[in-house]
PDB file of N, CA and C in Angstrom:
ATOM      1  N   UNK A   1     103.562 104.779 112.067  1.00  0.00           N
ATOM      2  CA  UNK A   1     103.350 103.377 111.747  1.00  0.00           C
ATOM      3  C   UNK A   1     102.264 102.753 112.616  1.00  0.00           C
ATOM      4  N   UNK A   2     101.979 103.152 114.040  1.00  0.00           N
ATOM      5  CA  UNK A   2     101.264 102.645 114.647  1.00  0.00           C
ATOM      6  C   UNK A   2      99.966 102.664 114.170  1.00  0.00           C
ATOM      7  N   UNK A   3      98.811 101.981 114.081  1.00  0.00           N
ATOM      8  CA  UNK A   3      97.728 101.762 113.726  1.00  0.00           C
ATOM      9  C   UNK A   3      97.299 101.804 112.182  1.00  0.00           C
ATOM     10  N   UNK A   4      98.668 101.759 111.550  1.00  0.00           N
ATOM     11  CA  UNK A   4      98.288 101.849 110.193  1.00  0.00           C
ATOM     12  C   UNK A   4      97.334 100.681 109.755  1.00  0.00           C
ATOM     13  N   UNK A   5      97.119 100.608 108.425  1.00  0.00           N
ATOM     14  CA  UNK A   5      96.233  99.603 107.770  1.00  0.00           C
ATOM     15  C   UNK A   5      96.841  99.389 106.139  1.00  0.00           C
ATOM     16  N   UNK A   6      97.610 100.062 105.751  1.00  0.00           N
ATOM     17  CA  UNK A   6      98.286  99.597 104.924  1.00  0.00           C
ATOM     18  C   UNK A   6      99.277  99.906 104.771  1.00  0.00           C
ATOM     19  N   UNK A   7     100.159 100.050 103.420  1.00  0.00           N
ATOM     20  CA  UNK A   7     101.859 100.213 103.240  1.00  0.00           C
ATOM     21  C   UNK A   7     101.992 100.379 101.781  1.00  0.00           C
ATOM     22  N   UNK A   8     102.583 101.032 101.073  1.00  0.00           N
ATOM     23  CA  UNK A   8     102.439 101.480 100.255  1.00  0.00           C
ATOM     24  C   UNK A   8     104.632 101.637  99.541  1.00  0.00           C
ATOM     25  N   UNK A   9     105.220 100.938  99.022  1.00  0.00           N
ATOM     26  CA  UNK A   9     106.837 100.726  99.064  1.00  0.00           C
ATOM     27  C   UNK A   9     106.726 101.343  97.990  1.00  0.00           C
ATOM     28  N   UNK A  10     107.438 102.184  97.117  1.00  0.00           N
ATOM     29  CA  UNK A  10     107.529 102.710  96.020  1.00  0.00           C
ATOM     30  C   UNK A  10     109.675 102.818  95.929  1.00  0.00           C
ATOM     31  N   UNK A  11     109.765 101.802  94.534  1.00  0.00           N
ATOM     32  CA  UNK A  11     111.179 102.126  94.786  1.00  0.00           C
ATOM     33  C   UNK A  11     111.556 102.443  93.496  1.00  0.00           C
ATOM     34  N   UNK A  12     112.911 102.396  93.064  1.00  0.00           N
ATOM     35  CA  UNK A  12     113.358 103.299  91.252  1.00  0.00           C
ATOM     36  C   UNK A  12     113.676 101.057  90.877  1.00  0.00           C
ATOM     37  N   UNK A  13     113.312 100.576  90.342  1.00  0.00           N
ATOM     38  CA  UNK A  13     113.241  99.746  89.748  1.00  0.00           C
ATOM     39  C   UNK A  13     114.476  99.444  89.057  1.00  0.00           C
ATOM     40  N   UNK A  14     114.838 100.650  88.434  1.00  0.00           N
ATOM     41  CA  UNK A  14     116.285 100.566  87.808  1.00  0.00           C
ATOM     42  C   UNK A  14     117.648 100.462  88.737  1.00  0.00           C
ATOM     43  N   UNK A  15     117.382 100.775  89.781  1.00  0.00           N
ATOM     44  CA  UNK A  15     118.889 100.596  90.936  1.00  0.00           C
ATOM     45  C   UNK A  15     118.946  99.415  91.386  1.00  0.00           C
ATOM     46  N   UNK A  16     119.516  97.966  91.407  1.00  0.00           N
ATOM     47  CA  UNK A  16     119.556  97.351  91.911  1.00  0.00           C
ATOM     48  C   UNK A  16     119.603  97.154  93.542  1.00  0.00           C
ATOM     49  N   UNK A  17     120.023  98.359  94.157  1.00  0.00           N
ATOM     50  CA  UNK A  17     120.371  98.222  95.458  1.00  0.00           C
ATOM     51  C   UNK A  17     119.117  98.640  96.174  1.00  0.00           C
ATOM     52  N   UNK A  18     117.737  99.119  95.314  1.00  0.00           N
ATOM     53  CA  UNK A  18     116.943  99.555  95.906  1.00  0.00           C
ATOM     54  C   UNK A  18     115.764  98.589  96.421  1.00  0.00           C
ATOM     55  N   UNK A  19     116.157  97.048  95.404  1.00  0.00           N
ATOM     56  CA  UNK A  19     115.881  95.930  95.890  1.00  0.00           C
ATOM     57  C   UNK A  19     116.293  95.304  97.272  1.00  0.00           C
ATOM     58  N   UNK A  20     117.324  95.501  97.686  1.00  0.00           N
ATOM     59  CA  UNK A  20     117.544  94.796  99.095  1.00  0.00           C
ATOM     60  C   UNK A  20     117.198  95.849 100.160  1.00  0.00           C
ATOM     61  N   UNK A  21     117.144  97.197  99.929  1.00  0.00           N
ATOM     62  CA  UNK A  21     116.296  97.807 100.268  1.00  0.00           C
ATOM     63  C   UNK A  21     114.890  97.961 100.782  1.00  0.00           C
ATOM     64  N   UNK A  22     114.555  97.750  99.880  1.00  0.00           N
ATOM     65  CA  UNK A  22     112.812  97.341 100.113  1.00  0.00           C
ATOM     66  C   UNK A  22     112.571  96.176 100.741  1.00  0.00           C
ATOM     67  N   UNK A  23     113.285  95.372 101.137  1.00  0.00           N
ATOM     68  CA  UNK A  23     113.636  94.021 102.145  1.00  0.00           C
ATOM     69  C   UNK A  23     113.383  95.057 103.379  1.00  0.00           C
ATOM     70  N   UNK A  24     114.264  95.601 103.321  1.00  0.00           N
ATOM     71  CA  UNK A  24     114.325  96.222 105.518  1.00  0.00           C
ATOM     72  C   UNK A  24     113.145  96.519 104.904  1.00  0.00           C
ATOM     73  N   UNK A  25     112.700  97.714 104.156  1.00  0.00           N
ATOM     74  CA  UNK A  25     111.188  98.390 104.807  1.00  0.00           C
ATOM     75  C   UNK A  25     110.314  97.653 104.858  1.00  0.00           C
ATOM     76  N   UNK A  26     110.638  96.650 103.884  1.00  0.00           N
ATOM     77  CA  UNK A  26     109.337  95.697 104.359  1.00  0.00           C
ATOM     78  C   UNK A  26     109.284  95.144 105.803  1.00  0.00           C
ATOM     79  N   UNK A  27     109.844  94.591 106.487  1.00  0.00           N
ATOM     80  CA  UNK A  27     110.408  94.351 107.481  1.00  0.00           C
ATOM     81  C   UNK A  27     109.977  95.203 108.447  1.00  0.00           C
ATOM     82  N   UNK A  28     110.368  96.220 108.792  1.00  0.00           N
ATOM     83  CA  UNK A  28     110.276  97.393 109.441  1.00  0.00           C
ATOM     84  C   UNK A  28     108.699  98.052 109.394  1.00  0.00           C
ATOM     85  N   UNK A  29     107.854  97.683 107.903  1.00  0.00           N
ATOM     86  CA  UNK A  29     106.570  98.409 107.826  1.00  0.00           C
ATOM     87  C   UNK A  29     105.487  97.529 108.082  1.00  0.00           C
ATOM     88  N   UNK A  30     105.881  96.670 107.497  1.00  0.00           N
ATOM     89  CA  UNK A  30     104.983  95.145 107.097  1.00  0.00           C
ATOM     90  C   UNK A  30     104.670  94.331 108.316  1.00  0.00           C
ATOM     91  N   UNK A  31     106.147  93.447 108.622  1.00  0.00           N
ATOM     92  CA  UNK A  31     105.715  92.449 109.656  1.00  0.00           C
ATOM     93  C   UNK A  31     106.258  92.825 111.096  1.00  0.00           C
ATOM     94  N   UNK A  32     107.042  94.076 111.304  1.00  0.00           N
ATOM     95  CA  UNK A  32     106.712  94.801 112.797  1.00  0.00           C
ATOM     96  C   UNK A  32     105.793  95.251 112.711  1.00  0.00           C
ATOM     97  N   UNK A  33     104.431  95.385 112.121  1.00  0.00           N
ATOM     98  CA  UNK A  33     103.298  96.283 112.195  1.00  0.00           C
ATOM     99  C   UNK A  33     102.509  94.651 111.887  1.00  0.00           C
ATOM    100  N   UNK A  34     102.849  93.731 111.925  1.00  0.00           N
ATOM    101  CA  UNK A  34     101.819  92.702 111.951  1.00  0.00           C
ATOM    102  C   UNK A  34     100.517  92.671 110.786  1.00  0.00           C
ATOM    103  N   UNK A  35     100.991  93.459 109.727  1.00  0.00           N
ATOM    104  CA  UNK A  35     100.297  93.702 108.349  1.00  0.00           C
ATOM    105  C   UNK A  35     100.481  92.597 107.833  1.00  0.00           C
ATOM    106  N   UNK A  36      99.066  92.317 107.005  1.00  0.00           N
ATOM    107  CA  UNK A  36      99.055  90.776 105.894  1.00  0.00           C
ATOM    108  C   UNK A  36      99.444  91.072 104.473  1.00  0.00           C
ATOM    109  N   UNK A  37     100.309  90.594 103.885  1.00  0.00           N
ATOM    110  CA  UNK A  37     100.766  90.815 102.558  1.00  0.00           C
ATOM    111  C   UNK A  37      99.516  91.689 101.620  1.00  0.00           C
ATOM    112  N   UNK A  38      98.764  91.357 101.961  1.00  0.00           N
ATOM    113  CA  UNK A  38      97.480  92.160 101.249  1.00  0.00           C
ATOM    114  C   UNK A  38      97.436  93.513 101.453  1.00  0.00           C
ATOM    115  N   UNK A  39      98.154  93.520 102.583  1.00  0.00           N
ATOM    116  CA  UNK A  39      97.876  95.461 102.937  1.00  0.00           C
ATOM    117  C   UNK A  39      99.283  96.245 102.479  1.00  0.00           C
ATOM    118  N   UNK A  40      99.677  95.421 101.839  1.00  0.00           N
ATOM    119  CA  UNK A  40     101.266  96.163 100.956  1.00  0.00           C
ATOM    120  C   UNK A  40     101.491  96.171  99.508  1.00  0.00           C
ATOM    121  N   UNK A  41     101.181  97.601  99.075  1.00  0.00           N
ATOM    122  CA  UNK A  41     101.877  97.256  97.580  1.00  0.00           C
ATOM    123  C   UNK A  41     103.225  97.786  97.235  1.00  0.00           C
ATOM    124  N   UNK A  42     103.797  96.982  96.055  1.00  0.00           N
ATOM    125  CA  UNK A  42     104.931  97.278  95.915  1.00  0.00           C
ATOM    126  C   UNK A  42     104.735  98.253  94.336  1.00  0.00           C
ATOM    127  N   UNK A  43     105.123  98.868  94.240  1.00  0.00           N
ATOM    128  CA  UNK A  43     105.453 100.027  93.027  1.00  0.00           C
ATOM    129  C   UNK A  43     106.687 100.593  92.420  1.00  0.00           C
ATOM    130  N   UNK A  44     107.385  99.431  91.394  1.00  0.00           N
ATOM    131  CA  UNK A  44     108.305  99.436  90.869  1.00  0.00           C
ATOM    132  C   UNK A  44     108.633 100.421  90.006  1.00  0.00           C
ATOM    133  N   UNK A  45     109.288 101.880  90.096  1.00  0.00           N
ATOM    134  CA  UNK A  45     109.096 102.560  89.270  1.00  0.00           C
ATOM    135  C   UNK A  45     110.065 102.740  88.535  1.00  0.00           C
ATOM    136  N   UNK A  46     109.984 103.282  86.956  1.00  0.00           N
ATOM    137  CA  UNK A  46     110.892 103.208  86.014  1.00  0.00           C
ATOM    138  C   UNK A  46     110.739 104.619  85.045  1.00  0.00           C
ATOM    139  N   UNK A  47     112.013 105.429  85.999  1.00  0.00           N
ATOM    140  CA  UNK A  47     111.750 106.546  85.403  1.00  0.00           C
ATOM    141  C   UNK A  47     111.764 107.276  83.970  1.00  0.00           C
ATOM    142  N   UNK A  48     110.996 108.232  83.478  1.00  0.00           N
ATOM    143  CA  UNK A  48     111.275 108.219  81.617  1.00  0.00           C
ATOM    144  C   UNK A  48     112.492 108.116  81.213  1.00  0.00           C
ATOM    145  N   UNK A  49     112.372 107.498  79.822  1.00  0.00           N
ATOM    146  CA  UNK A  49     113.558 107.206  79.324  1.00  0.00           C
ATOM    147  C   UNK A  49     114.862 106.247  79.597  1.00  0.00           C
ATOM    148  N   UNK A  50     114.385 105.371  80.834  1.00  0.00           N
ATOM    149  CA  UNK A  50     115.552 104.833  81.387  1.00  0.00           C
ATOM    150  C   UNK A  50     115.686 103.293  80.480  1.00  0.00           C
ATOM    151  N   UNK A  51     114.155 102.991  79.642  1.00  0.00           N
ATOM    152  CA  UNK A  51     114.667 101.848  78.560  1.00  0.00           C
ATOM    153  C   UNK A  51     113.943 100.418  79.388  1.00  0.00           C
ATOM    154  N   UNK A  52     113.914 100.845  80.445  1.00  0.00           N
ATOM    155  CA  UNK A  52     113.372  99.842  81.600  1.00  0.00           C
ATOM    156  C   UNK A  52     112.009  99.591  81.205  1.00  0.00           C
ATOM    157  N   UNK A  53     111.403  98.157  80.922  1.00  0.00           N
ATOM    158  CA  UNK A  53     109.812  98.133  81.454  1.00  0.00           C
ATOM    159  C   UNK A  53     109.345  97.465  81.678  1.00  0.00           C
ATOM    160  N   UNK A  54     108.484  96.317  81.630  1.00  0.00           N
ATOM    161  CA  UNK A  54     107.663  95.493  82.627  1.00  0.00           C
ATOM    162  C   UNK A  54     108.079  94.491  83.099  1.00  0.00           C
ATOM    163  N   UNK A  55     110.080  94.278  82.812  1.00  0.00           N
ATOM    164  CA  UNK A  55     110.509  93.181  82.770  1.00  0.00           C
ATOM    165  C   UNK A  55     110.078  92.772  84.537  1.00  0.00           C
ATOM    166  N   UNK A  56     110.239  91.002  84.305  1.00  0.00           N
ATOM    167  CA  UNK A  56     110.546  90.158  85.693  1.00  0.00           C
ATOM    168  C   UNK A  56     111.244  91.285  86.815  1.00  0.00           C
ATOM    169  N   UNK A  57     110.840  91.248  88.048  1.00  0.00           N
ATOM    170  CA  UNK A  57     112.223  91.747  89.099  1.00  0.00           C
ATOM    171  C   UNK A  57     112.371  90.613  89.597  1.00  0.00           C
ATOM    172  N   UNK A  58     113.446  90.501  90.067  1.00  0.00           N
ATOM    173  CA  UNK A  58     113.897  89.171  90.521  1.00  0.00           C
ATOM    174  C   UNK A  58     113.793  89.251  92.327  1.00  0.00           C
ATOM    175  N   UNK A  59     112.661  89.378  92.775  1.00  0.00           N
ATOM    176  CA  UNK A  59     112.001  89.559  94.612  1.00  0.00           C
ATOM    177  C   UNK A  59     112.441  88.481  95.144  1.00  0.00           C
ATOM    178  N   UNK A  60     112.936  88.646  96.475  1.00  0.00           N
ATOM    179  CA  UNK A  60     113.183  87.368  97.250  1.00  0.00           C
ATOM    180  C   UNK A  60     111.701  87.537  98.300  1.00  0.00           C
ATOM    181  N   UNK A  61     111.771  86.224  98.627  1.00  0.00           N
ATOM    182  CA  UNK A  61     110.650  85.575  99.580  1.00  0.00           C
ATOM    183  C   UNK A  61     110.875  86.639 100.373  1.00  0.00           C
ATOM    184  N   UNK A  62     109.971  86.687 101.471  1.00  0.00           N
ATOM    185  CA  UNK A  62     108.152  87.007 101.040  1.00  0.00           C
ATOM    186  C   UNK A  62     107.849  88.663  99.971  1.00  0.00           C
ATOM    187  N   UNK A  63     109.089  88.740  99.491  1.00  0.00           N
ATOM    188  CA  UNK A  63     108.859  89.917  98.619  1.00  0.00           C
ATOM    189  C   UNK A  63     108.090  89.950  97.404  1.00  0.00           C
ATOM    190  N   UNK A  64     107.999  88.427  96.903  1.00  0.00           N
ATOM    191  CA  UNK A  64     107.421  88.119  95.788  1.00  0.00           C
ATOM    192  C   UNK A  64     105.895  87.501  95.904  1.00  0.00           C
ATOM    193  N   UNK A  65     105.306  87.750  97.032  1.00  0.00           N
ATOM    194  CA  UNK A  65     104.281  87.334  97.087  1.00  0.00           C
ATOM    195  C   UNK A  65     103.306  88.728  97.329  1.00  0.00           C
ATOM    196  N   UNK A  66     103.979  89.673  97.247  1.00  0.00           N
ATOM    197  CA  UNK A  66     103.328  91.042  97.190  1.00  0.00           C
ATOM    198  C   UNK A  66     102.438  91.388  95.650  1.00  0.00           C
ATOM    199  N   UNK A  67     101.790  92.503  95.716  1.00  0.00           N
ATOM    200  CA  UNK A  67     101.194  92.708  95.132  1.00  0.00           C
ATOM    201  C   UNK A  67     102.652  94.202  94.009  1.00  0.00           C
ATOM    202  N   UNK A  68     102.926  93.495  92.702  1.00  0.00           N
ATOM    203  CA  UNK A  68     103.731  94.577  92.549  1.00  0.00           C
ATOM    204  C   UNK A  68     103.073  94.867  90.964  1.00  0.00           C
ATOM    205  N   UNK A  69     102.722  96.236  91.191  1.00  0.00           N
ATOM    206  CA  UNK A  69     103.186  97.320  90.489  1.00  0.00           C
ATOM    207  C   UNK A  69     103.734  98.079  89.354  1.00  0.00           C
ATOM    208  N   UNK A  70     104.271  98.286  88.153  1.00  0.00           N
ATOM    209  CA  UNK A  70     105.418  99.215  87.818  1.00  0.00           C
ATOM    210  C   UNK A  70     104.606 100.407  87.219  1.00  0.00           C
ATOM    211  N   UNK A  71     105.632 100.753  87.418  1.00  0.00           N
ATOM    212  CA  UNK A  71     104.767 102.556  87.099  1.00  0.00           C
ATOM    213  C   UNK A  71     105.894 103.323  85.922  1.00  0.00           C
ATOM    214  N   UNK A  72     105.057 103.912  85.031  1.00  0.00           N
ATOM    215  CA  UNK A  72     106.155 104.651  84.138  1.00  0.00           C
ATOM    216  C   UNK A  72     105.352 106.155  83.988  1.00  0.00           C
ATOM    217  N   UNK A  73     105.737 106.816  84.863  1.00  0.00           N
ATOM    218  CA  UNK A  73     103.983 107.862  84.071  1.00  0.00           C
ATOM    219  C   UNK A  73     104.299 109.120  83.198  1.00  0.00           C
ATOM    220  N   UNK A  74     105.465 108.693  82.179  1.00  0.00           N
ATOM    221  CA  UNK A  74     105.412 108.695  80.079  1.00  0.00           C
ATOM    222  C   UNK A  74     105.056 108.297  80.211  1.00  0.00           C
ATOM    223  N   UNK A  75     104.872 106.814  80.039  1.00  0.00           N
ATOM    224  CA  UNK A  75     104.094 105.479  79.070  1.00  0.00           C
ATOM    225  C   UNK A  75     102.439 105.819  79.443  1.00  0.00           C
ATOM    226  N   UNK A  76     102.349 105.323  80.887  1.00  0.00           N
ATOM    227  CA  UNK A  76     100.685 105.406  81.107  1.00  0.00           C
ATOM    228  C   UNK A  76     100.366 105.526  82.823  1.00  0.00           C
ATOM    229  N   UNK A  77     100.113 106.570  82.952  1.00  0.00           N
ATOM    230  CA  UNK A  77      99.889 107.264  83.964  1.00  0.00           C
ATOM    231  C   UNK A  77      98.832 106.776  84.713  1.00  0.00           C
ATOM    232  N   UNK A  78      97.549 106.344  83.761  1.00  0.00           N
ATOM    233  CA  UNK A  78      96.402 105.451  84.035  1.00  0.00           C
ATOM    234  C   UNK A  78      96.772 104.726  84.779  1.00  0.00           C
ATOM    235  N   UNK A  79      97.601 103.544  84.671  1.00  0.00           N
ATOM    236  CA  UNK A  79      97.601 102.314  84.947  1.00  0.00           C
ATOM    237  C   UNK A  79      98.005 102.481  86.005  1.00  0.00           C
ATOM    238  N   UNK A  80      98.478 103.212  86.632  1.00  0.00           N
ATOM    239  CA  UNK A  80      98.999 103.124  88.135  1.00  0.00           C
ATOM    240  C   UNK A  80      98.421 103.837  89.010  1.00  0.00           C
ATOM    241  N   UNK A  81      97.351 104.839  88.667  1.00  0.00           N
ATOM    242  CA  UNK A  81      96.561 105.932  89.285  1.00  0.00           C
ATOM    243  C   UNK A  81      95.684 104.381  89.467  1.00  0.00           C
ATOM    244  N   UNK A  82      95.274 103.608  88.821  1.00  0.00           N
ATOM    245  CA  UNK A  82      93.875 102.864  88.395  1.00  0.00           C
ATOM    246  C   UNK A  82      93.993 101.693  89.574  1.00  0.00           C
ATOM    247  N   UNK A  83      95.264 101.040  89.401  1.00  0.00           N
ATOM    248  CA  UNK A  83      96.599 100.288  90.483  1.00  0.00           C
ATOM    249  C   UNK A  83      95.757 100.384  91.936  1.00  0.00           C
ATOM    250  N   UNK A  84      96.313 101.856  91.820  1.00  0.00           N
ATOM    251  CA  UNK A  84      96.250 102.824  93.108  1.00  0.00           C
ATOM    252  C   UNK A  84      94.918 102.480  94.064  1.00  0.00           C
ATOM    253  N   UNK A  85      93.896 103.366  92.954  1.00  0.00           N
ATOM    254  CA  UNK A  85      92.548 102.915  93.708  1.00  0.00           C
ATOM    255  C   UNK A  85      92.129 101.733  93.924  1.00  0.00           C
ATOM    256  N   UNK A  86      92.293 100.868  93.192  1.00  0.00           N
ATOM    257  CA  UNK A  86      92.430  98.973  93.710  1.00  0.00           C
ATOM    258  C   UNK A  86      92.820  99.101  94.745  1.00  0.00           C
ATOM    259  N   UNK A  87      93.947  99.178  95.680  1.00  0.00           N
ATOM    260  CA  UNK A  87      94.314  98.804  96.445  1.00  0.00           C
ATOM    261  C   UNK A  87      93.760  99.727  97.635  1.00  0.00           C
ATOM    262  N   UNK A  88      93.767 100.694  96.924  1.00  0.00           N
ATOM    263  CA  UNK A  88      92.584 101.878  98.383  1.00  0.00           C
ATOM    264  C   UNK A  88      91.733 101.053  98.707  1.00  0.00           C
ATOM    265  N   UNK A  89      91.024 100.048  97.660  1.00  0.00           N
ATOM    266  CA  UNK A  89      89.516  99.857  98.418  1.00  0.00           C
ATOM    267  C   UNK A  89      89.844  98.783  98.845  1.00  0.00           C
ATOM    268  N   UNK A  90      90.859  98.260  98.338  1.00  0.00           N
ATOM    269  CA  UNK A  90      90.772  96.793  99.026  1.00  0.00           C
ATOM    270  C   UNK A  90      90.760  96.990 100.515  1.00  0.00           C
ATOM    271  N   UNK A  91      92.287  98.107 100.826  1.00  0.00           N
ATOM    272  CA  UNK A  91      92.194  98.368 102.245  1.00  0.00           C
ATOM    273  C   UNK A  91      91.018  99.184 103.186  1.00  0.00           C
ATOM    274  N   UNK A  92      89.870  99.691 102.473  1.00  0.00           N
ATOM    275  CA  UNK A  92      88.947 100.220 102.871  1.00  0.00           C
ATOM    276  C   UNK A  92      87.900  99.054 103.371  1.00  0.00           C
ATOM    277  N   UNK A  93      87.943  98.126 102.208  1.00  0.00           N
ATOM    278  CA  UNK A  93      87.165  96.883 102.888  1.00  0.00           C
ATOM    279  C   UNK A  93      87.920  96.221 103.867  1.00  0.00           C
ATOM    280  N   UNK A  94      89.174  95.938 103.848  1.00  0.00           N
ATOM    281  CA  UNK A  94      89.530  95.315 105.262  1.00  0.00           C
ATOM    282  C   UNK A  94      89.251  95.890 105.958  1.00  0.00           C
ATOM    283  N   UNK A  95      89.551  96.862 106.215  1.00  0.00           N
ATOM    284  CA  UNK A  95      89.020  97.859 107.447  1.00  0.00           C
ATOM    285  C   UNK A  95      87.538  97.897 107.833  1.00  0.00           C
ATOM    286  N   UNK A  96      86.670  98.101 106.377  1.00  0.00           N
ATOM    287  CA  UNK A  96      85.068  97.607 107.161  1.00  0.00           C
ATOM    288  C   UNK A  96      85.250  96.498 107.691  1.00  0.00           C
ATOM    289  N   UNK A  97      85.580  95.393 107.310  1.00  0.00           N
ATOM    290  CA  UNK A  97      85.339  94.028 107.943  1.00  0.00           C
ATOM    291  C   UNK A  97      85.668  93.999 109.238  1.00  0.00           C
ATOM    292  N   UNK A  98      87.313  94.359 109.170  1.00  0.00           N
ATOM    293  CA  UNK A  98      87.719  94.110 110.870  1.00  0.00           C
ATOM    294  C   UNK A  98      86.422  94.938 111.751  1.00  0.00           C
ATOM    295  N   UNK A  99      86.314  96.316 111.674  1.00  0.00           N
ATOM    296  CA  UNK A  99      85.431  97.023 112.092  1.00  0.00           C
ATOM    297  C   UNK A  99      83.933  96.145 112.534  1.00  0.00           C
ATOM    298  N   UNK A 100      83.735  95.516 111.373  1.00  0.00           N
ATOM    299  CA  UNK A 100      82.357  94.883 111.590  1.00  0.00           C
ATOM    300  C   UNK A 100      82.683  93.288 112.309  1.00  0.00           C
ATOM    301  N   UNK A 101      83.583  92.725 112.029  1.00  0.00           N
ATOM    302  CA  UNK A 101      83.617  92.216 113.114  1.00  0.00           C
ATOM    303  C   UNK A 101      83.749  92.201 114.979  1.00  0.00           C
ATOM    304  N   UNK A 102      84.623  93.638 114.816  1.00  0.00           N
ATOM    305  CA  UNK A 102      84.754  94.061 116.502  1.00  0.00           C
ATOM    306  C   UNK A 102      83.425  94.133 117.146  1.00  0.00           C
ATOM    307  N   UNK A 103      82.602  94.812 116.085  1.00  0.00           N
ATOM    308  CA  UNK A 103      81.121  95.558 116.766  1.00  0.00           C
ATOM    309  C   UNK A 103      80.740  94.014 116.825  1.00  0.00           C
ATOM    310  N   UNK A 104      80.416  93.513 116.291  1.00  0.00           N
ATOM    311  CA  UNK A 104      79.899  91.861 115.766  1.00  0.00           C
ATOM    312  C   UNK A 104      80.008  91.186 117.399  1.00  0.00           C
ATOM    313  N   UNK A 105      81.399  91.418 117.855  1.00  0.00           N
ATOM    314  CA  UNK A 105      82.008  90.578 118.960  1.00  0.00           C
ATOM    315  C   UNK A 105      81.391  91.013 120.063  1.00  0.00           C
ATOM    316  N   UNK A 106      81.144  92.740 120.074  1.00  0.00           N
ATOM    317  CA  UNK A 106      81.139  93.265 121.487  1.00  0.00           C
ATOM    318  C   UNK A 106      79.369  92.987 121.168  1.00  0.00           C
ATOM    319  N   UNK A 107      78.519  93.231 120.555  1.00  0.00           N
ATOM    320  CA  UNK A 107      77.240  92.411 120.439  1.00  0.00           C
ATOM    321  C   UNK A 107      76.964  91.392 121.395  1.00  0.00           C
ATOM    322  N   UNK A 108      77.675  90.424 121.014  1.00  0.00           N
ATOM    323  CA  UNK A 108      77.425  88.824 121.345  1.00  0.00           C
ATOM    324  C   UNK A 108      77.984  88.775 122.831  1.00  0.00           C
TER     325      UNK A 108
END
């Protein structure tokens, strides 16, 4: 966990209990690691056949201000591979930035 830069929660969508769940890890990954909601996605997954799909999840604060996800990969495998790399680069550009700001600082 130490020096990470992002977070990545992947839970079964269909278990209810995997919702209060993803509370601790968030907790535990997120804001003991001093990560900004931006560097966490959530990935609701809904395994084939379970009938489950893009419905509402019902997230409690600050769970719902995440970036979420659902993944079915029957339905479309794309969409979450595609998901995926979004959020790689996003965290690739935070990381240039902070980066370019440090150098920026020790400059001046």
């Amino acid at each position: 966990m130490k020096d990470s830069h992002g977070v990545v929660i992947i839970f079964n969508a269909d278990i209810p209990s995997h919702l209060k769940e993803i509370e601790m890890w968030y907790s535990c990954f997120v804001q003991q690691q001093f990560l900004q909601d931006t560097q966490c996605l959530l990935i609701a997954h809904h395994k084939p056949g379970s009938g489950s799909g893009k419905g509402a999840l019902s997230l409690s604060p600050p769970l719902n201000k995440l970036k979420l996800v659902h993944s079915n990969l029957e339905n479309d495998p794309e969409e979450i591979r595609m998901e995926f790399i979004k959020y790689l680069k996003s965290i690739i550009n935070s990381v240039s930035e902070s980066r370019d700001r440090e150098e920026m600082s020790i400059i001046t």
